[in-house]
Protein backbone atom coordinates (compact mmCIF):
# COMPACT_ATOMS: atom_id res chain seq x y z
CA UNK A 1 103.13 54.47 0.81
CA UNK A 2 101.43 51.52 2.24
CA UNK A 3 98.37 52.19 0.89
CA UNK A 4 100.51 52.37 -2.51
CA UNK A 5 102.13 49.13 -1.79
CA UNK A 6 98.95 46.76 -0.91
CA UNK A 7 97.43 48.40 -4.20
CA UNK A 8 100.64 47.54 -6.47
CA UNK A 9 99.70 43.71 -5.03
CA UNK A 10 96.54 43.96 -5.58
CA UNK A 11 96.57 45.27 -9.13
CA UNK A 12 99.55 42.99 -9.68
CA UNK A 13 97.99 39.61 -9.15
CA UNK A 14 100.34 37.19 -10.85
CA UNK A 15 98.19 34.16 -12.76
CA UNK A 16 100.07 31.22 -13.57
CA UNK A 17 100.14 29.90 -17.56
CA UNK A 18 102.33 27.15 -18.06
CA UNK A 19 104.65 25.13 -15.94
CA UNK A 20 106.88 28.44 -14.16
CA UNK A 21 106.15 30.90 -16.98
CA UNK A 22 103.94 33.90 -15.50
CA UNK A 23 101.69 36.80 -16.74
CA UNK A 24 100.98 39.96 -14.52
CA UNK A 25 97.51 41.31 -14.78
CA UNK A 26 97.54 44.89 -14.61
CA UNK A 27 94.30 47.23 -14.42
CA UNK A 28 92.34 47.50 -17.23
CA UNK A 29 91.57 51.24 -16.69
CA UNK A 30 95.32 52.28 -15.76
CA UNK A 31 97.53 55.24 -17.56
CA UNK A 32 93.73 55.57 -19.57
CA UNK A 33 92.46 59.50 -20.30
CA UNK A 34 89.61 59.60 -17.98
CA UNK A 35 86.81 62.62 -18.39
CA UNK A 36 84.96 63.30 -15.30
CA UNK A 37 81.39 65.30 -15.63
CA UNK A 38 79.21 66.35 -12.11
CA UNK A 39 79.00 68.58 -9.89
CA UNK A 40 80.74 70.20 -6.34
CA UNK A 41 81.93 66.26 -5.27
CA UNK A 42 83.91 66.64 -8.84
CA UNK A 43 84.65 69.77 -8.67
CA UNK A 44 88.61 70.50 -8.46
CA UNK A 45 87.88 73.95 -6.71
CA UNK A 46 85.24 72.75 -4.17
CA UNK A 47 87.62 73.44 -0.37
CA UNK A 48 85.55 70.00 0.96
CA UNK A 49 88.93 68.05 0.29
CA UNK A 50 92.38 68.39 -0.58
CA UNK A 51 91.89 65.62 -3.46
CA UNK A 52 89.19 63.99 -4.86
CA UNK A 53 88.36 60.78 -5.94
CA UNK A 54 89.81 61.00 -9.55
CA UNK A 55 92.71 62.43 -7.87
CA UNK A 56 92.95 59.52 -6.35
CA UNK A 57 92.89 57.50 -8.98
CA UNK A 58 95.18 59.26 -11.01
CA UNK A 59 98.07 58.29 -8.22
CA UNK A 60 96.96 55.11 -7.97
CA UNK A 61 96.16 54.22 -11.65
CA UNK A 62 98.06 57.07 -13.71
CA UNK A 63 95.16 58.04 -15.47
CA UNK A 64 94.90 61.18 -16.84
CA UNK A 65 91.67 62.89 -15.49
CA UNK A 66 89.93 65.38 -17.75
CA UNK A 67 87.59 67.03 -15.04
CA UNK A 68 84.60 69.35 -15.71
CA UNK A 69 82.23 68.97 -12.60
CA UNK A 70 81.13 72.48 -11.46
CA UNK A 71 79.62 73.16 -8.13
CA UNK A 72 75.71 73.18 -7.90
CA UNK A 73 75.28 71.96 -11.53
CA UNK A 74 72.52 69.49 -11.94
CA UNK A 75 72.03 67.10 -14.67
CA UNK A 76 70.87 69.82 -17.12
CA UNK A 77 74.46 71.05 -16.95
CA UNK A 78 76.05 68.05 -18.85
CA UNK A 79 75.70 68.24 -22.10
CA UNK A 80 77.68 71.75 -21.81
CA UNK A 81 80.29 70.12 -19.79
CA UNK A 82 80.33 67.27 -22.56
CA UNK A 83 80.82 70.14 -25.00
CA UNK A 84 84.01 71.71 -23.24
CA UNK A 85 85.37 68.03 -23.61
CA UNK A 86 85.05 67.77 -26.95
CA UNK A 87 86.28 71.16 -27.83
CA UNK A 88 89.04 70.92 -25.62
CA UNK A 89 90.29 67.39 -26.51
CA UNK A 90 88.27 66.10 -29.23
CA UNK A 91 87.82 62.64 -29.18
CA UNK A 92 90.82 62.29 -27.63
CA UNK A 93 89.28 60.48 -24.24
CA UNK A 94 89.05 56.74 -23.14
CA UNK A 95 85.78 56.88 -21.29
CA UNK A 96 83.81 59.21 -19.40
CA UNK A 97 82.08 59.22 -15.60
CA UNK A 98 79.07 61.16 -14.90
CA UNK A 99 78.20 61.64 -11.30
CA UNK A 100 76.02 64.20 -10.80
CA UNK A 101 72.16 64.56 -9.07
CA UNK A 102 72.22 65.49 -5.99
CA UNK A 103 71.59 69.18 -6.67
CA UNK A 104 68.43 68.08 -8.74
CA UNK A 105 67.41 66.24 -5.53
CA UNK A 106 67.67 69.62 -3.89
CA UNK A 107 66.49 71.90 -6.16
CA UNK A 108 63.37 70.09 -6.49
CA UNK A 109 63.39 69.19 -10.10
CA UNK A 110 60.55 66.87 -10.63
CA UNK A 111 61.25 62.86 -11.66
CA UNK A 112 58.95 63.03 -14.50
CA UNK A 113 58.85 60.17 -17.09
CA UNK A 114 61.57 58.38 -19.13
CA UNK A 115 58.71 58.02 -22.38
CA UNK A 116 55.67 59.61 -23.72
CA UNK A 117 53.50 57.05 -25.86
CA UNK A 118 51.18 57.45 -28.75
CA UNK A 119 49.24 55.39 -30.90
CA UNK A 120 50.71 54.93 -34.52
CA UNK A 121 50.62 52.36 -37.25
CA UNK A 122 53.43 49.93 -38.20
CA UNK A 123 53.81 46.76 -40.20
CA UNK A 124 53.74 43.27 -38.57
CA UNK A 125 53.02 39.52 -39.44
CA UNK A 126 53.59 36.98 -37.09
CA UNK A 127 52.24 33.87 -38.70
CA UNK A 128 50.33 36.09 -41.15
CA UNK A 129 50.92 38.29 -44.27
CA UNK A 130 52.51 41.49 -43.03
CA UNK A 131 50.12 44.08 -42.97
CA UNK A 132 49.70 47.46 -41.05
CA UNK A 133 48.45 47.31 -37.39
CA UNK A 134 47.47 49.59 -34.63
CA UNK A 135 50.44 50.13 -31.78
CA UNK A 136 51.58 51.93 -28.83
CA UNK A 137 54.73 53.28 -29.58
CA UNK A 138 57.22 55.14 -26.82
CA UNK A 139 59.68 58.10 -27.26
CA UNK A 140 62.07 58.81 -24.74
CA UNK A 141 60.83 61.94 -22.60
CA UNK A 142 62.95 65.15 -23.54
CA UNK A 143 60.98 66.93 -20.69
CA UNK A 144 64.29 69.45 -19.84
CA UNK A 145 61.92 69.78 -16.11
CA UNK A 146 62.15 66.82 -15.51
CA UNK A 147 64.54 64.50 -13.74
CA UNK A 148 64.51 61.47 -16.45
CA UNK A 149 64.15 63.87 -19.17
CA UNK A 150 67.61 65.89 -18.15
CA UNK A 151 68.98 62.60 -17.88
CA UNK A 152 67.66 61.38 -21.50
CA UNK A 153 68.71 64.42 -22.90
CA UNK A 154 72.26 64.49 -21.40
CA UNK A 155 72.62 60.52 -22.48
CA UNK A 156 71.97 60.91 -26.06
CA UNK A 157 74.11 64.00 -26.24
CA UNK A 158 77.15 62.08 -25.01
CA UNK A 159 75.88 58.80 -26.99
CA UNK A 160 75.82 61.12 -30.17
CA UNK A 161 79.33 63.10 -29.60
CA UNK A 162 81.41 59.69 -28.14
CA UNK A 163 79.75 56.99 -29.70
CA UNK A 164 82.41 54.50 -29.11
CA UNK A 165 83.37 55.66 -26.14
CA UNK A 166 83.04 53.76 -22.65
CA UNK A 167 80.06 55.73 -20.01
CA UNK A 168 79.38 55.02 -16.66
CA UNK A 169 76.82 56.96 -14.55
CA UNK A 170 77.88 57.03 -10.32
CA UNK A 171 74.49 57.07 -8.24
CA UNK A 172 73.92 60.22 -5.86
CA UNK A 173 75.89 59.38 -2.23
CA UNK A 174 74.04 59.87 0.52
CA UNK A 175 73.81 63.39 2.50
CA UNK A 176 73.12 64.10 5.64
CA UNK A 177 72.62 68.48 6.07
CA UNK A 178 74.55 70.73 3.77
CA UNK A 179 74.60 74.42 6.01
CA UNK A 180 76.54 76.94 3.96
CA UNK A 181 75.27 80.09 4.15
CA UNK A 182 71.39 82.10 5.21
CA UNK A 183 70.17 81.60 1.28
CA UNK A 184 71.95 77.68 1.41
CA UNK A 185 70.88 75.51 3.74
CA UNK A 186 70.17 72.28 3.04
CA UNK A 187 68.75 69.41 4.86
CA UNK A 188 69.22 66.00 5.01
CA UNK A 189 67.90 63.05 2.92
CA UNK A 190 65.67 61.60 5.53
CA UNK A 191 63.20 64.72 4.39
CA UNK A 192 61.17 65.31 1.26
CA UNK A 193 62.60 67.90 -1.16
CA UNK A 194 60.36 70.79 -2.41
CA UNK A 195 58.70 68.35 -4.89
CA UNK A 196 58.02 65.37 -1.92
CA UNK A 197 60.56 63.46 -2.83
CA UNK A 198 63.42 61.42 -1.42
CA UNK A 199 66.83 61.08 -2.60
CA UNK A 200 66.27 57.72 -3.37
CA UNK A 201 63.74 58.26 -6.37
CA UNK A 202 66.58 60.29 -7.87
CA UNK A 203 69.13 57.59 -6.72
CA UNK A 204 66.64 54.79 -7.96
CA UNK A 205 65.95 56.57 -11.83
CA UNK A 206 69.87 56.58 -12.10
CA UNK A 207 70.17 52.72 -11.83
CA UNK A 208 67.03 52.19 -13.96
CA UNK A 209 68.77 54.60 -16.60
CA UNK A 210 71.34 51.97 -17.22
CA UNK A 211 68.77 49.55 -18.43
CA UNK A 212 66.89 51.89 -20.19
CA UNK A 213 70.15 53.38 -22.13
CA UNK A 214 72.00 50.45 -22.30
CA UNK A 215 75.12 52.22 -19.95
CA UNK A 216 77.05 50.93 -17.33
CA UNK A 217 75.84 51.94 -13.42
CA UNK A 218 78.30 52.19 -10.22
CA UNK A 219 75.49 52.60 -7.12
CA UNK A 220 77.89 54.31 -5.33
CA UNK A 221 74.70 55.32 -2.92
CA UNK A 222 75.33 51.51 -1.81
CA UNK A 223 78.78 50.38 -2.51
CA UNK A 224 80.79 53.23 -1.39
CA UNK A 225 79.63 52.95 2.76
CA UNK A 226 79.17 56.25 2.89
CA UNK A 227 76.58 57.26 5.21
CA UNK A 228 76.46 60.67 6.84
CA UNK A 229 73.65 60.38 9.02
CA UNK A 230 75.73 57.97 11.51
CA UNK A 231 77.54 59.96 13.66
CA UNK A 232 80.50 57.84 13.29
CA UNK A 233 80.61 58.24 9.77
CA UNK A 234 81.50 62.00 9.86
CA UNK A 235 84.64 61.35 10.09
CA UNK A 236 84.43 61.17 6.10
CA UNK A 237 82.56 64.31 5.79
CA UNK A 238 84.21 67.90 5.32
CA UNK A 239 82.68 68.84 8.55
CA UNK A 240 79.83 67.08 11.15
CA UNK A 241 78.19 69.88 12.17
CA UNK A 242 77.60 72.33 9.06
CA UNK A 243 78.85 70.03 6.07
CA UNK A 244 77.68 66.09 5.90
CA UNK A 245 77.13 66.52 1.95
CA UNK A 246 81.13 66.99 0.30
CA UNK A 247 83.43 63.89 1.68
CA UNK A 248 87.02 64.89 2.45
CA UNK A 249 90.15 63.43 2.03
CA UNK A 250 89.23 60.31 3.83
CA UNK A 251 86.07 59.93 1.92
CA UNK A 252 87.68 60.55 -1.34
CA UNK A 253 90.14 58.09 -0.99
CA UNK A 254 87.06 55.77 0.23
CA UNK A 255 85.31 56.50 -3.18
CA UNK A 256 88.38 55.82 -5.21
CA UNK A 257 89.50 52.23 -3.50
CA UNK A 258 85.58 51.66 -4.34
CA UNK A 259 86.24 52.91 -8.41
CA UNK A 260 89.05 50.52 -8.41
CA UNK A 261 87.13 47.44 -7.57
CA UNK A 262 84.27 48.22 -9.93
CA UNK A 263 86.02 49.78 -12.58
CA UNK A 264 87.28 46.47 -12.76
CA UNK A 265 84.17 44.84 -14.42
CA UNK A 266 83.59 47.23 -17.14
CA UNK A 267 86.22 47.84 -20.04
CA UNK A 268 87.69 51.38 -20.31
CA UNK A 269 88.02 50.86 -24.33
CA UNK A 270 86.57 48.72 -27.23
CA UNK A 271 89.84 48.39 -29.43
């Protein structure tokens, strides 16, 4: 309940207008349908917590959550979780979250490129006639083994099914040693992955996707204080000795007081 109550004055900052009339802001994202696309972290079934972030958010803001993240799906995954929200609510949604990558990290799967280039022909005249020159032209990679490709292809799926809809991609958090099982046993960041690479290339070519696709970016990797591999920080972690990867309740609720804030400077719809 407290928790409740400092929200209800945060979210109900009063600004004065004229002489003792008043207007109370409220938040732009609140009582808003709300689809969220990832992986375990998303994941309604996943035993790390009780509830997750958009659980979270749904008490706080009354949002309705649509919620599709399955457990060890990696970016390849979302345009078929972008297809069971469309056939099960049409365009019925306000905006959609897409936090997802960390399997990808752990799987291996290659960064790759975001374009391929070739030489081609096109018209230009820049204090000239117009008249056909020689150019390097890009195309957006579609590489489906690749990192930036998966992401490319996932982005123009749900640019081409929600046009007008509001996206925002969530960064990979950080993980510190994921130990489930003989055949799942994962460990943390501060090594390579199969390919040689850090989590932070795959944390880095999420940020650079929202220049390159014109979306919105939370860097949750940074913002939400998360950070398994301080001992301390467990306490936010479904367990410190065998699972440092899914946050519990306490780190849930940690993510979601960090959605409010930064939900804040994007709008949920266009209308």
């Amino acid at each position: 309940m407290q928790m409740k109550r400092v929200l209800l004055i945060i979210l109900a900052a009063v600004l004065a207008v004229s002489g003792s009339a008043q207007q109370t802001f409220s938040h732009p994202w609140a009582g808003k349908k709300v689809a969220f696309l990832g992986d375990s972290i998303t994941d309604p079934t996943n035993d790390g917590s009780k509830v997750k972030y958009w659980g979270f958010l749904e008490q706080w803001l009354g949002i309705t959550p649509y919620v599709y993240g399955v457990s060890g799906r990696q970016w390849n995954d979302i345009p078929n979780q972008a297809e069971t929200l469309q056939a099960e609510h049409g365009d019925d949604v306000d905006a959609i979250l897409v936090f997802i990558g960390t399997n990808d990290y752990f799987a291996g799967v290659p960064i790759g490129q975001w374009f391929t280039e070739r030489h081609e022909k096109v018209v230009a005249g820049i204090m000239e006639r117009k008249h056909p020159v020689d150019r390097m032209r890009r195309y957006p990679s579609m590489d489906a083994d690749t990192y930036r490709g998966r992401i490319n292809i996932a982005m123009e799926d749900l640019k081409k099914r929600y046009p007008t809809k509001q996206i925002v991609l969530l960064t990979p958090l950080h993980c510190a040693g994921f130990y489930a099982a003989e055949f799942n046993w994962q460990p943390p960041e501060d090594y390579t992955n199969p390919c040689g690479e850090y989590l932070d290339a795959y944390v880095e070519s999420v940020k650079q996707a929202g220049n390159i696709l014109a979306v919105p970016v939370i860097d949750w990797n940074s913002s939400s204080g998360l950070f398994p591999l301080s001992e301390p920080q467990t306490i936010y972690f479904k367990d410190a000795e065998t699972d440092r990867l899914h946050p519990n309740d306490l780190g849930h609720a940690r993510l979601a007081r960090t959605l409010i804030y930064q939900l804040l400077a994007f709008p949920c719809t266009f209308e």
